[in-house]
PDB file of N, CA and C in Angstrom:
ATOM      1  N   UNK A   1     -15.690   0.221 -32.466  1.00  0.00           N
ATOM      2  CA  UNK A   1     -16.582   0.376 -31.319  1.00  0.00           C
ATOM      3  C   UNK A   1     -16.327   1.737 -30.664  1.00  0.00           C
ATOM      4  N   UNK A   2     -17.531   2.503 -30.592  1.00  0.00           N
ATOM      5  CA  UNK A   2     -17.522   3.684 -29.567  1.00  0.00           C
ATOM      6  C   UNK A   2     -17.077   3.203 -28.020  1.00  0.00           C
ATOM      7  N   UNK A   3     -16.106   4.401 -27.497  1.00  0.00           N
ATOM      8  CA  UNK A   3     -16.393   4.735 -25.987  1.00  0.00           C
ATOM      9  C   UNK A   3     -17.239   6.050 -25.770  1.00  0.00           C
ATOM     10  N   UNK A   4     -18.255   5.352 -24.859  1.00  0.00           N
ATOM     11  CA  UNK A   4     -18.718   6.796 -24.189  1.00  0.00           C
ATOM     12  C   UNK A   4     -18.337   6.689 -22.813  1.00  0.00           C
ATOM     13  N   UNK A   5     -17.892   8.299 -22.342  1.00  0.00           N
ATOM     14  CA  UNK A   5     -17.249   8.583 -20.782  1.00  0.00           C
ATOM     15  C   UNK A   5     -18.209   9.573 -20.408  1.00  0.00           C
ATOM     16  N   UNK A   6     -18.198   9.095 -19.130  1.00  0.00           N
ATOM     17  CA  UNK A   6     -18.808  10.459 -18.253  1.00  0.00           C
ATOM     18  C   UNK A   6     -17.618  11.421 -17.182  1.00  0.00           C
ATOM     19  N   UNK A   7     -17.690  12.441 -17.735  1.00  0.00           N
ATOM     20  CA  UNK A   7     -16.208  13.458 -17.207  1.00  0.00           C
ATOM     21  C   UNK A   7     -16.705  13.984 -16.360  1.00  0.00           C
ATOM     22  N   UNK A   8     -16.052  14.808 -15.340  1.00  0.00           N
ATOM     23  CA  UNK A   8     -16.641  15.966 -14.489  1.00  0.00           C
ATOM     24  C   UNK A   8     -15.108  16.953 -14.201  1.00  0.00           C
ATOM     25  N   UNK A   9     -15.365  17.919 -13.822  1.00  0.00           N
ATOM     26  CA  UNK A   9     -14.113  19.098 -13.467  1.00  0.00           C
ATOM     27  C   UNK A   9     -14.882  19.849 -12.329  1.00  0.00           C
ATOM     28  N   UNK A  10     -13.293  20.186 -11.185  1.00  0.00           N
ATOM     29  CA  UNK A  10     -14.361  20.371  -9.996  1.00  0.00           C
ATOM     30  C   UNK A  10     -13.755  21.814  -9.931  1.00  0.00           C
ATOM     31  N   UNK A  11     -14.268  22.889  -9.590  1.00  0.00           N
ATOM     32  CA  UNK A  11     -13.161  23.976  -8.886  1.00  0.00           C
ATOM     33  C   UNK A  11     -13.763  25.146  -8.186  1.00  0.00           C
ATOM     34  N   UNK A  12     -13.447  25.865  -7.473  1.00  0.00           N
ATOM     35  CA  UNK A  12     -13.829  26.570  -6.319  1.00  0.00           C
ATOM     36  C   UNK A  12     -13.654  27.564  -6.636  1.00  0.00           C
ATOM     37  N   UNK A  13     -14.950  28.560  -6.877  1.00  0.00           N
ATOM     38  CA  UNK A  13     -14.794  30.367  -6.946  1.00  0.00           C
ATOM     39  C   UNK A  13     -15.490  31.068  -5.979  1.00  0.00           C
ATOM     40  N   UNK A  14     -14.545  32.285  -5.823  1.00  0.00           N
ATOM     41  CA  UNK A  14     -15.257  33.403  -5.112  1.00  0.00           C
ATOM     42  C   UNK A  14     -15.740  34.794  -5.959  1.00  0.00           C
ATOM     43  N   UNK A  15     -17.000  35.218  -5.546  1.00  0.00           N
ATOM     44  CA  UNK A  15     -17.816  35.867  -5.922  1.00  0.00           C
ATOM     45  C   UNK A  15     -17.410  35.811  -7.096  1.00  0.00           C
ATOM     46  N   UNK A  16     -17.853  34.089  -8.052  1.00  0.00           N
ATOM     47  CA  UNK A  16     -18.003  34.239  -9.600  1.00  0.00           C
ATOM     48  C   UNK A  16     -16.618  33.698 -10.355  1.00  0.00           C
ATOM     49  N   UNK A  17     -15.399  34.049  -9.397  1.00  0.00           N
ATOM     50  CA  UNK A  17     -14.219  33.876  -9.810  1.00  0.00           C
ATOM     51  C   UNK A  17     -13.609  32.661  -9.845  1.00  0.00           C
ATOM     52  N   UNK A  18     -13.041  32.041 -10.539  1.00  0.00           N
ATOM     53  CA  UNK A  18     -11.810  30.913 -10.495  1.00  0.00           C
ATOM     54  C   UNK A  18     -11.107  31.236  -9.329  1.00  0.00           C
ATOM     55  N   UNK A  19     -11.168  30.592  -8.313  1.00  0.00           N
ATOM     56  CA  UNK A  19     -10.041  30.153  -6.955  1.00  0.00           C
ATOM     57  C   UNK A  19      -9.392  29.396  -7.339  1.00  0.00           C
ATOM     58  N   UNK A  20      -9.782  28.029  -7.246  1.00  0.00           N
ATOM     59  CA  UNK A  20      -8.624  27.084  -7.133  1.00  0.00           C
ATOM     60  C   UNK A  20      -9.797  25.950  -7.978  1.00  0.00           C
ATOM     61  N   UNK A  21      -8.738  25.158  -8.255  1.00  0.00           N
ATOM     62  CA  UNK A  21      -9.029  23.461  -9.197  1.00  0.00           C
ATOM     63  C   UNK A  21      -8.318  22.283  -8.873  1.00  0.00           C
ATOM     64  N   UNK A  22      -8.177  21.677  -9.325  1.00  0.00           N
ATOM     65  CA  UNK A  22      -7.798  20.196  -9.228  1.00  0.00           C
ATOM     66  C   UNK A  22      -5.603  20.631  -9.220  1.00  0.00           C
ATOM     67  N   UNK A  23      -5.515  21.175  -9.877  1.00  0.00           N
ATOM     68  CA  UNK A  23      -4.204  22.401  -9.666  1.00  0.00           C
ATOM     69  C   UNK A  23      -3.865  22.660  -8.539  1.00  0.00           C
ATOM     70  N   UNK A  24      -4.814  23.162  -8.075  1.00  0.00           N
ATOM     71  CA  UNK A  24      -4.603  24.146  -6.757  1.00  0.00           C
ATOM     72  C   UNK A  24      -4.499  23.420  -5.798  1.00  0.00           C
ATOM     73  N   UNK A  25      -5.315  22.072  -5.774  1.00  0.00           N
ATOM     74  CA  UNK A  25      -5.187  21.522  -4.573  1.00  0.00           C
ATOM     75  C   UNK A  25      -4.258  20.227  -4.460  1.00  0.00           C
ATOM     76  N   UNK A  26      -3.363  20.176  -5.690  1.00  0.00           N
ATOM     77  CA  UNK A  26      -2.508  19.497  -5.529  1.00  0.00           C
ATOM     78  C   UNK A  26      -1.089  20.256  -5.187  1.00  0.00           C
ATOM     79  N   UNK A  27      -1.272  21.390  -5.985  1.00  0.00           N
ATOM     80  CA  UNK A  27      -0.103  22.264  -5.070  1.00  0.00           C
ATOM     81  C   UNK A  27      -0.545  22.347  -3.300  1.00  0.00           C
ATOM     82  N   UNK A  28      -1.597  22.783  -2.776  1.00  0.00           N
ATOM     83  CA  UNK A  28      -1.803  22.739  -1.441  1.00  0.00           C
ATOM     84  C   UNK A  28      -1.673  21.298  -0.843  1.00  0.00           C
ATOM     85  N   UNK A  29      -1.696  20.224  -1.634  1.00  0.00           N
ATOM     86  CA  UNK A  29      -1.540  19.070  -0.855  1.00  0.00           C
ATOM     87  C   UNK A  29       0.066  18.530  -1.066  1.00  0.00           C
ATOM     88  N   UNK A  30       0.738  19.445  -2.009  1.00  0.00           N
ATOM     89  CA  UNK A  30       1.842  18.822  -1.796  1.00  0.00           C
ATOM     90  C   UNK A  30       2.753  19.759  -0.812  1.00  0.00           C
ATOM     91  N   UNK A  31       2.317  20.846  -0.592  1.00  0.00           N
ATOM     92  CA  UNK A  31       3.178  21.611   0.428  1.00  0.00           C
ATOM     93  C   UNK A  31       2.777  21.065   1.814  1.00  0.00           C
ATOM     94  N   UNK A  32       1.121  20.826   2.012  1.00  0.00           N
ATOM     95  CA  UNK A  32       1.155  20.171   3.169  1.00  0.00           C
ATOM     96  C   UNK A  32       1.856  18.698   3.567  1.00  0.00           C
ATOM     97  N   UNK A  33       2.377  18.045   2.421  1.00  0.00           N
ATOM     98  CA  UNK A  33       2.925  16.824   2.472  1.00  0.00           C
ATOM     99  C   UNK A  33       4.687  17.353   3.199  1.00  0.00           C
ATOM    100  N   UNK A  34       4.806  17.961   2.486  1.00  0.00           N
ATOM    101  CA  UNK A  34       6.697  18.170   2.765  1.00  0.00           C
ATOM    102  C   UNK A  34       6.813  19.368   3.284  1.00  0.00           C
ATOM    103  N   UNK A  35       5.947  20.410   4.008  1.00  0.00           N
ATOM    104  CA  UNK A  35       6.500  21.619   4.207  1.00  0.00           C
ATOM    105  C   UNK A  35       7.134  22.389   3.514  1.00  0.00           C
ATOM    106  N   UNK A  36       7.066  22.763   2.447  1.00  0.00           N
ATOM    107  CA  UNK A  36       8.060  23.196   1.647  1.00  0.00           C
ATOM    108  C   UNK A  36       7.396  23.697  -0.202  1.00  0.00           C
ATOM    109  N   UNK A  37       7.243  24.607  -0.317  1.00  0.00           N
ATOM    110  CA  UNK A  37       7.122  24.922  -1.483  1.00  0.00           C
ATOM    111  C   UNK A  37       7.996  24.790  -2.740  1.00  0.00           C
ATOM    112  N   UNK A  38       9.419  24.738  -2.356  1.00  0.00           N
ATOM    113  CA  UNK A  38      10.385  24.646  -2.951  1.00  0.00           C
ATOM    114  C   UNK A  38       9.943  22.532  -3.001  1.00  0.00           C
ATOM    115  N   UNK A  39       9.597  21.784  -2.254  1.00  0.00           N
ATOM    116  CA  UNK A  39       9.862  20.419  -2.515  1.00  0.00           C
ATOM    117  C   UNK A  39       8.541  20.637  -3.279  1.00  0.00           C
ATOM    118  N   UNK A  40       7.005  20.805  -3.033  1.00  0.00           N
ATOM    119  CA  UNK A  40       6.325  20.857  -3.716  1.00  0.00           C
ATOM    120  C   UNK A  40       6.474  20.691  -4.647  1.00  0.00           C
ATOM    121  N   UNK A  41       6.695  21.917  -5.662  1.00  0.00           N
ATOM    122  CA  UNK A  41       6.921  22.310  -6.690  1.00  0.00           C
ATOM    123  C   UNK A  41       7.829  21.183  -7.291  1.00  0.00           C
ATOM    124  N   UNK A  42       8.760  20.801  -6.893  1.00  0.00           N
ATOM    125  CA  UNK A  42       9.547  19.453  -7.544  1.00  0.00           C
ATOM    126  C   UNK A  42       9.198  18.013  -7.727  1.00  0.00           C
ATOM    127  N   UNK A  43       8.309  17.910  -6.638  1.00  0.00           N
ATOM    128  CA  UNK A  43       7.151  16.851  -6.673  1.00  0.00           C
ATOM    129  C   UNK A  43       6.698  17.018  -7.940  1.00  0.00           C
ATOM    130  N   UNK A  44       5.513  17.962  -8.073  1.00  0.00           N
ATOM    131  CA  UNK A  44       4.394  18.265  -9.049  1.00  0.00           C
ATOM    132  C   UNK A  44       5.090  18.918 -10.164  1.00  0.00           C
ATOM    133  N   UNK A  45       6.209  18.837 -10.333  1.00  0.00           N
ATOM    134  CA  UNK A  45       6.923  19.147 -11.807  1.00  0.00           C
ATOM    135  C   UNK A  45       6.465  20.211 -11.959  1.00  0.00           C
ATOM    136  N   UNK A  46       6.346  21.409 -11.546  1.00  0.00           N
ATOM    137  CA  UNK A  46       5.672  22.697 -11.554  1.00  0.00           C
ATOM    138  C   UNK A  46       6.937  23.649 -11.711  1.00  0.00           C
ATOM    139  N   UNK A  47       7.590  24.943 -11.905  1.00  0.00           N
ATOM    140  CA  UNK A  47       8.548  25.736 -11.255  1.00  0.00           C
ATOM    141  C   UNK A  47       7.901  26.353  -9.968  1.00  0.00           C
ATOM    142  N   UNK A  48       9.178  26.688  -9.595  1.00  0.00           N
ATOM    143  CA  UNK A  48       8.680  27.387  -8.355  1.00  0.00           C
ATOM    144  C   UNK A  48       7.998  28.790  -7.942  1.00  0.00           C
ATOM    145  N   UNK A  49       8.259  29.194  -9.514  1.00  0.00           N
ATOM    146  CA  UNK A  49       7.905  30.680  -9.903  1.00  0.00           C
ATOM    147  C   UNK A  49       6.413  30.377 -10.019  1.00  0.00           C
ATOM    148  N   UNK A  50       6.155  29.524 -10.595  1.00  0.00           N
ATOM    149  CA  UNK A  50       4.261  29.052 -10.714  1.00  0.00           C
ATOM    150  C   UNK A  50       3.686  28.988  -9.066  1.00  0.00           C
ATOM    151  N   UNK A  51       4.610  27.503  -8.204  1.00  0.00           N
ATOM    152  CA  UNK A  51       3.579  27.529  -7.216  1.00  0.00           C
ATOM    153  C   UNK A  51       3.494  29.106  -6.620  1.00  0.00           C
ATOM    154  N   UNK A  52       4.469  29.259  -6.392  1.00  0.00           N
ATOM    155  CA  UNK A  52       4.291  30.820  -5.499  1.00  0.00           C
ATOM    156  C   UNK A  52       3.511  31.946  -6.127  1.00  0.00           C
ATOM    157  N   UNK A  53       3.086  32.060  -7.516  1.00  0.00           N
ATOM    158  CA  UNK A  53       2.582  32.857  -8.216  1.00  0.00           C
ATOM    159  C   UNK A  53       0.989  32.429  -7.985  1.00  0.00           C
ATOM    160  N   UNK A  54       0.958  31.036  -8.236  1.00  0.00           N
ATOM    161  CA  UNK A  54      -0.858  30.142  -7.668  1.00  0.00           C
ATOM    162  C   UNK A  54      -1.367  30.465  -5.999  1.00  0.00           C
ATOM    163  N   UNK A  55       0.230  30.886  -5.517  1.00  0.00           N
ATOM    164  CA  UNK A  55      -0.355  30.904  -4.363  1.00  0.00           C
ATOM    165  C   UNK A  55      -1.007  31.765  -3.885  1.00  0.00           C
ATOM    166  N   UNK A  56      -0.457  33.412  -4.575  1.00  0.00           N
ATOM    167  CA  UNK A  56      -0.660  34.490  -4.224  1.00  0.00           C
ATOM    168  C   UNK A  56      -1.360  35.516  -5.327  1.00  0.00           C
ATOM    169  N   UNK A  57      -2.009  34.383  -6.281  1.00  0.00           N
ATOM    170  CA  UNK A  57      -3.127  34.927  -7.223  1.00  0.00           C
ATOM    171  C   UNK A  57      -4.108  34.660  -5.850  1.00  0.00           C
ATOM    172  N   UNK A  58      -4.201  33.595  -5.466  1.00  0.00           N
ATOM    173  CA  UNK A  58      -5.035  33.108  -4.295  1.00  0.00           C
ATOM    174  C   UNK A  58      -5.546  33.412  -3.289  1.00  0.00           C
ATOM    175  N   UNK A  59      -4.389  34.089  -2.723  1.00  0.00           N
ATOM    176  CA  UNK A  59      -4.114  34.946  -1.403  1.00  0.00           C
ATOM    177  C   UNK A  59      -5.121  36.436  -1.810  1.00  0.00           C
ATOM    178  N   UNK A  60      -4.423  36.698  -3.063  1.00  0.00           N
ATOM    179  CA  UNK A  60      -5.430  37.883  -3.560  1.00  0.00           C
ATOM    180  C   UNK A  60      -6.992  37.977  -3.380  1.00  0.00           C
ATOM    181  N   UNK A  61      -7.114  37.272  -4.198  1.00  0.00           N
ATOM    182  CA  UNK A  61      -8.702  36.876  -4.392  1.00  0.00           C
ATOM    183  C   UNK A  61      -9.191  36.570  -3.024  1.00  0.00           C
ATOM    184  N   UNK A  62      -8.489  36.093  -1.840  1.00  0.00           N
ATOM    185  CA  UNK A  62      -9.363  35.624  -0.956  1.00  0.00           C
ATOM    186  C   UNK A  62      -9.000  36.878   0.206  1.00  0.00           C
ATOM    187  N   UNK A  63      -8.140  37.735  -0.119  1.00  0.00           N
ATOM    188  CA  UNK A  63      -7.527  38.671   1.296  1.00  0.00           C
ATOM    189  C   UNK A  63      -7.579  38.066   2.278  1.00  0.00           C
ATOM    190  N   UNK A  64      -6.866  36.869   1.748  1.00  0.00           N
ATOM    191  CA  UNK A  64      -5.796  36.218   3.091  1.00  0.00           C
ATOM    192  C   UNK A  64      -5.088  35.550   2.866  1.00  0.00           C
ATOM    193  N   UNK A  65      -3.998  35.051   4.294  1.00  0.00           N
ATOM    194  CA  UNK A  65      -3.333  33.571   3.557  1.00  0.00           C
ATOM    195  C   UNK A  65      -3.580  32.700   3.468  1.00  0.00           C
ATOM    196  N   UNK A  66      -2.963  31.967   2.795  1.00  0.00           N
ATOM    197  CA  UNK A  66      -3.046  30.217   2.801  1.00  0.00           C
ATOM    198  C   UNK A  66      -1.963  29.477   3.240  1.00  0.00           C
ATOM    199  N   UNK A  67      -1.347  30.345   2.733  1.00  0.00           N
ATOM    200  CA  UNK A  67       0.409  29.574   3.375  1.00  0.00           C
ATOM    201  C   UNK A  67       1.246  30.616   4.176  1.00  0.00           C
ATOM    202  N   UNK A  68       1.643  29.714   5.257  1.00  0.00           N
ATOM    203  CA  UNK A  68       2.370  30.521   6.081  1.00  0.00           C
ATOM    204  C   UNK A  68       3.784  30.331   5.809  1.00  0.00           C
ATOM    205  N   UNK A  69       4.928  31.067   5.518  1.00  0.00           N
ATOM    206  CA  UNK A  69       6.115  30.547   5.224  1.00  0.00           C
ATOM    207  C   UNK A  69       7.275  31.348   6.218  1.00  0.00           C
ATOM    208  N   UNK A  70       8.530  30.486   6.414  1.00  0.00           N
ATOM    209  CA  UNK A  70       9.459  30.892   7.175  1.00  0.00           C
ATOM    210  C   UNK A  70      10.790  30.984   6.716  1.00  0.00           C
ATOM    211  N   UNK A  71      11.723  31.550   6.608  1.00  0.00           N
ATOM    212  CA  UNK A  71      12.548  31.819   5.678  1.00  0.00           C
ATOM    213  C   UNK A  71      13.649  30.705   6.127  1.00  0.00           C
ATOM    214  N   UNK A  72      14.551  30.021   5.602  1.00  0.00           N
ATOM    215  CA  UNK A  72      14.901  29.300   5.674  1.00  0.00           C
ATOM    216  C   UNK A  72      16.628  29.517   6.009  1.00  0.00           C
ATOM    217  N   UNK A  73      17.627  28.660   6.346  1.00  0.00           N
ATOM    218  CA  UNK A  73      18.877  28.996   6.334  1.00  0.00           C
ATOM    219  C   UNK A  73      19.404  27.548   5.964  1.00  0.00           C
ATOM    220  N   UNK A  74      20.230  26.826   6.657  1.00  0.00           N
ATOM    221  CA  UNK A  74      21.156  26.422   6.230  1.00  0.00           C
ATOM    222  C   UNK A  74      20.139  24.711   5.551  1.00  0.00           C
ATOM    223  N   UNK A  75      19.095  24.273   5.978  1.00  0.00           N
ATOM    224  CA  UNK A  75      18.361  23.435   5.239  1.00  0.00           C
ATOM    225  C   UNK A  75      17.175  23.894   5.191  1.00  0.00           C
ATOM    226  N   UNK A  76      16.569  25.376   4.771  1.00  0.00           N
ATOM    227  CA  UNK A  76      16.109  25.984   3.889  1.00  0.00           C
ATOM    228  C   UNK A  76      14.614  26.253   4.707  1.00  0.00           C
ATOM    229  N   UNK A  77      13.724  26.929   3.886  1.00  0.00           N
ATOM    230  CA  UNK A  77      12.557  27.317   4.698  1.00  0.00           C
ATOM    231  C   UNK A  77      11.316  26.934   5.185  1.00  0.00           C
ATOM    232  N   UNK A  78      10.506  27.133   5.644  1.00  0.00           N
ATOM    233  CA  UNK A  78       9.183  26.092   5.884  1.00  0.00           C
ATOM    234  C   UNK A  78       8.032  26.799   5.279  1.00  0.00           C
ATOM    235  N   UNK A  79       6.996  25.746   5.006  1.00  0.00           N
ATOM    236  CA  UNK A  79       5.727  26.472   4.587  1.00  0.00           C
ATOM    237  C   UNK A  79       4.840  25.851   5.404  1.00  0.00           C
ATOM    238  N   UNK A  80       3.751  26.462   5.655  1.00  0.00           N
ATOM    239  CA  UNK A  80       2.455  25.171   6.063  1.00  0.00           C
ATOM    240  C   UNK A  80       1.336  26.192   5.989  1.00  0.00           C
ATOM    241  N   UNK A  81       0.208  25.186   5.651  1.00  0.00           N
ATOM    242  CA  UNK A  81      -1.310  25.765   5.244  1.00  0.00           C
ATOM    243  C   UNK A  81      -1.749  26.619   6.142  1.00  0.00           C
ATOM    244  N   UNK A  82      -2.071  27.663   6.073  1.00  0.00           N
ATOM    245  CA  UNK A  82      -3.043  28.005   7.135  1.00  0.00           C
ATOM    246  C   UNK A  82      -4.732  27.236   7.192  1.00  0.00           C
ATOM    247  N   UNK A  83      -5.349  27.543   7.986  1.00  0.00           N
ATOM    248  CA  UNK A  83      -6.503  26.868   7.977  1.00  0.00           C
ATOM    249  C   UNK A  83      -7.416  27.040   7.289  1.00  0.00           C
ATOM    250  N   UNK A  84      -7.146  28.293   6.465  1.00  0.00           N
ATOM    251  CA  UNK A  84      -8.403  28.765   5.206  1.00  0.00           C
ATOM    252  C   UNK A  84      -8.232  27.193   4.897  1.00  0.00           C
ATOM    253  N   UNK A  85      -6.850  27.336   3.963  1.00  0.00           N
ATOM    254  CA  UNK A  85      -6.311  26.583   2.990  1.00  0.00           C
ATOM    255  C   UNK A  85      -6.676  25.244   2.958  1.00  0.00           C
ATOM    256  N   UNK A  86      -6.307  24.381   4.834  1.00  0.00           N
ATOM    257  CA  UNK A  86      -6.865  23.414   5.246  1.00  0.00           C
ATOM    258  C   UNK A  86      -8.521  22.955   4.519  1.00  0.00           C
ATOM    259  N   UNK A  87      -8.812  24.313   4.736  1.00  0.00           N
ATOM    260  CA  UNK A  87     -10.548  24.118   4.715  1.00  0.00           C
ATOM    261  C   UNK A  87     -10.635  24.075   3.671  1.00  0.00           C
ATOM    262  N   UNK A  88     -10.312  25.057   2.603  1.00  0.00           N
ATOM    263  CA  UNK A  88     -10.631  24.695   1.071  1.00  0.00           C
ATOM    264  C   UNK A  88      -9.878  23.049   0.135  1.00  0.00           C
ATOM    265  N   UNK A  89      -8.825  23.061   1.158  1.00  0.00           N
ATOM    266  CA  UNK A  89      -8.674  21.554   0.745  1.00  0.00           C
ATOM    267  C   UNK A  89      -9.273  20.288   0.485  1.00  0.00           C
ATOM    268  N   UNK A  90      -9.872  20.655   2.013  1.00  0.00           N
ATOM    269  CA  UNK A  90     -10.979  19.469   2.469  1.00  0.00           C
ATOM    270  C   UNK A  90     -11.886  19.963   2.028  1.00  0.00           C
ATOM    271  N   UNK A  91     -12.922  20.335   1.246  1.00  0.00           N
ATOM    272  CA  UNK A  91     -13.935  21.020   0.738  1.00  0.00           C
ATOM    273  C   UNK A  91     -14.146  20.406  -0.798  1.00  0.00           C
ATOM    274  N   UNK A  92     -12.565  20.786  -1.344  1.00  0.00           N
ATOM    275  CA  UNK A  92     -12.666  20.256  -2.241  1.00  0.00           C
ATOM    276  C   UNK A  92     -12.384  18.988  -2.966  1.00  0.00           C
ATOM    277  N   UNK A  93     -11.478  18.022  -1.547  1.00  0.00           N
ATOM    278  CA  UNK A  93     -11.234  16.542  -1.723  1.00  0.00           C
ATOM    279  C   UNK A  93     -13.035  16.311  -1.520  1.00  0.00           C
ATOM    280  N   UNK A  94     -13.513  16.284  -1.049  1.00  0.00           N
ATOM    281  CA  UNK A  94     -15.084  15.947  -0.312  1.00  0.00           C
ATOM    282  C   UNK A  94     -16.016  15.629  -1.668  1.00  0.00           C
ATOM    283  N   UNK A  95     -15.598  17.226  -2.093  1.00  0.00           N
ATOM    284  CA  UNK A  95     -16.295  17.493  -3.433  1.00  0.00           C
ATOM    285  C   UNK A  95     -16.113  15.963  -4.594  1.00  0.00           C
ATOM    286  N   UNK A  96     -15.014  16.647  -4.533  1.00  0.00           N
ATOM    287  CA  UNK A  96     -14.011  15.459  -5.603  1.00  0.00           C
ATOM    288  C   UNK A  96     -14.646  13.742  -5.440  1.00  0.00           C
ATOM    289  N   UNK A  97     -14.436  13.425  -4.134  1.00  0.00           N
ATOM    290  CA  UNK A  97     -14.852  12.135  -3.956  1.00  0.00           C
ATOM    291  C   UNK A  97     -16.555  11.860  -4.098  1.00  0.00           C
ATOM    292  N   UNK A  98     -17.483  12.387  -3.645  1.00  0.00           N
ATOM    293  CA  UNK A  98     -18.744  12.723  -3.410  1.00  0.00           C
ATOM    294  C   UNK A  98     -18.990  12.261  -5.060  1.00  0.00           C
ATOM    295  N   UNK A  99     -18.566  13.697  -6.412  1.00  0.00           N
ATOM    296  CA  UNK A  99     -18.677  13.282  -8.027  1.00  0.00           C
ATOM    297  C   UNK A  99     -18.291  12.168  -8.015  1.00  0.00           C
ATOM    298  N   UNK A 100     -17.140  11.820  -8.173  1.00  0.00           N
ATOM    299  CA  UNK A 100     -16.356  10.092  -8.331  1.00  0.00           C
ATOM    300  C   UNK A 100     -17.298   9.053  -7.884  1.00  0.00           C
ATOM    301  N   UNK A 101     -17.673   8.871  -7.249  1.00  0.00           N
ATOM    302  CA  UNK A 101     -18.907   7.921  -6.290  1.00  0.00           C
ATOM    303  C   UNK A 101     -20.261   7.973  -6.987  1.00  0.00           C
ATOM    304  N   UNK A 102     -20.679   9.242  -7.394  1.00  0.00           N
ATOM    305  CA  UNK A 102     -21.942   9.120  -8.549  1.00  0.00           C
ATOM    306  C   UNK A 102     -21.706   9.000 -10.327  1.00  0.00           C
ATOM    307  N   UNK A 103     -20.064   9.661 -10.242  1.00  0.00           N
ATOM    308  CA  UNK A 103     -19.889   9.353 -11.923  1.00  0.00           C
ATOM    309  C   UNK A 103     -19.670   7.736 -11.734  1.00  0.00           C
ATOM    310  N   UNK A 104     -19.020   6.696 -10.902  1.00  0.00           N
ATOM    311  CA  UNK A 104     -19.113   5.616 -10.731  1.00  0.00           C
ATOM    312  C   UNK A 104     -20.569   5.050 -10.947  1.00  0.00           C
ATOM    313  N   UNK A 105     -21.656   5.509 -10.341  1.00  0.00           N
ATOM    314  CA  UNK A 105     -23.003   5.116 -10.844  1.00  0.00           C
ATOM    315  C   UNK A 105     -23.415   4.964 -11.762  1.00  0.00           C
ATOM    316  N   UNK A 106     -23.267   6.646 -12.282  1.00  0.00           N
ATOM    317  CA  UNK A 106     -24.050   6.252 -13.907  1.00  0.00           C
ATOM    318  C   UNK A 106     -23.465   5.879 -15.307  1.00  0.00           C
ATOM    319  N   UNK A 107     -21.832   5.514 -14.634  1.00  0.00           N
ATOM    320  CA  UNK A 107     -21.029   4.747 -15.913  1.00  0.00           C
ATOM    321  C   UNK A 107     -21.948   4.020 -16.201  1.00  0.00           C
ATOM    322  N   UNK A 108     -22.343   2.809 -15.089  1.00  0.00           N
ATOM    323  CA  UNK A 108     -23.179   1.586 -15.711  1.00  0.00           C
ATOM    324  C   UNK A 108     -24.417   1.956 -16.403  1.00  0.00           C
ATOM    325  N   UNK A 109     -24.686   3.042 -16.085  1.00  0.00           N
ATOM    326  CA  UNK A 109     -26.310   3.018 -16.992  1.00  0.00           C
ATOM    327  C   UNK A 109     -26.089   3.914 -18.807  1.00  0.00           C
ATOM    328  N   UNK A 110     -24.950   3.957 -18.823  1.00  0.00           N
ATOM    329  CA  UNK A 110     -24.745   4.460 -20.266  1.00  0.00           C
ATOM    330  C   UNK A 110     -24.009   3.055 -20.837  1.00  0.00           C
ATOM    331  N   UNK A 111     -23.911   2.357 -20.375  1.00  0.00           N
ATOM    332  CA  UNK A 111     -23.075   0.938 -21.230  1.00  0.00           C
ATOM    333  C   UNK A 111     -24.219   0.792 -21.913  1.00  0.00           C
ATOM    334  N   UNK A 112     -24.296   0.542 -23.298  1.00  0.00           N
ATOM    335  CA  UNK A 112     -25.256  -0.275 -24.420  1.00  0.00           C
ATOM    336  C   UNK A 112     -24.404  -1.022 -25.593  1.00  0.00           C
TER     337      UNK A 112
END
């Protein structure tokens, strides 16, 4: 017996470009979870050389920040979103859920 699926991939560009994906906004949702890029990154099984490298391919492309960070000492440093970041978060959870809710629809009309 065949499966047929209906897929979708969501991701956010500027002028044309790859910003961010389903990637991106799990690194941004896990720094907003723990403050911390360094916990992030250990969360999402990522190195730390990646998130910070995703972050500031990012930063590039958008000439600005996303993350604000503070250097850390004896229990280490802080990060937190700036509000671009906020916004492209929520932009693209919205997105995300909005597809999910119609690929939920037309599963049923491809069952035969």
């Amino acid at each position: 017996m065949s499966i047929i699926e209906l897929k979708f991939r969501i991701w956010i560009e500027k002028d044309g470009e790859f910003l961010m994906g389903k990637g991106g906004a799990e690194i941004l949702k896990a720094i907003k979870k723990h403050g911390s890029i360094s916990k992030a990154s250990k969360e999402l099984e990522m190195s730390y050389r990646y998130v910070w490298g995703y972050i500031k391919k990012m930063e590039e492309k958008l000439g600005k920040r996303i993350v604000e960070t503070k250097r850390g000492g004896e229990k280490g440093g802080e990060s937190s979103l700036t509000e671009l970041a906020e916004k492209l978060l929520e932009v693209y959870e919205e997105a995300e859920k909005a597809f999910e809710r119609k690929i939920e629809e037309l599963r049923d009309s491809i069952k035969f």
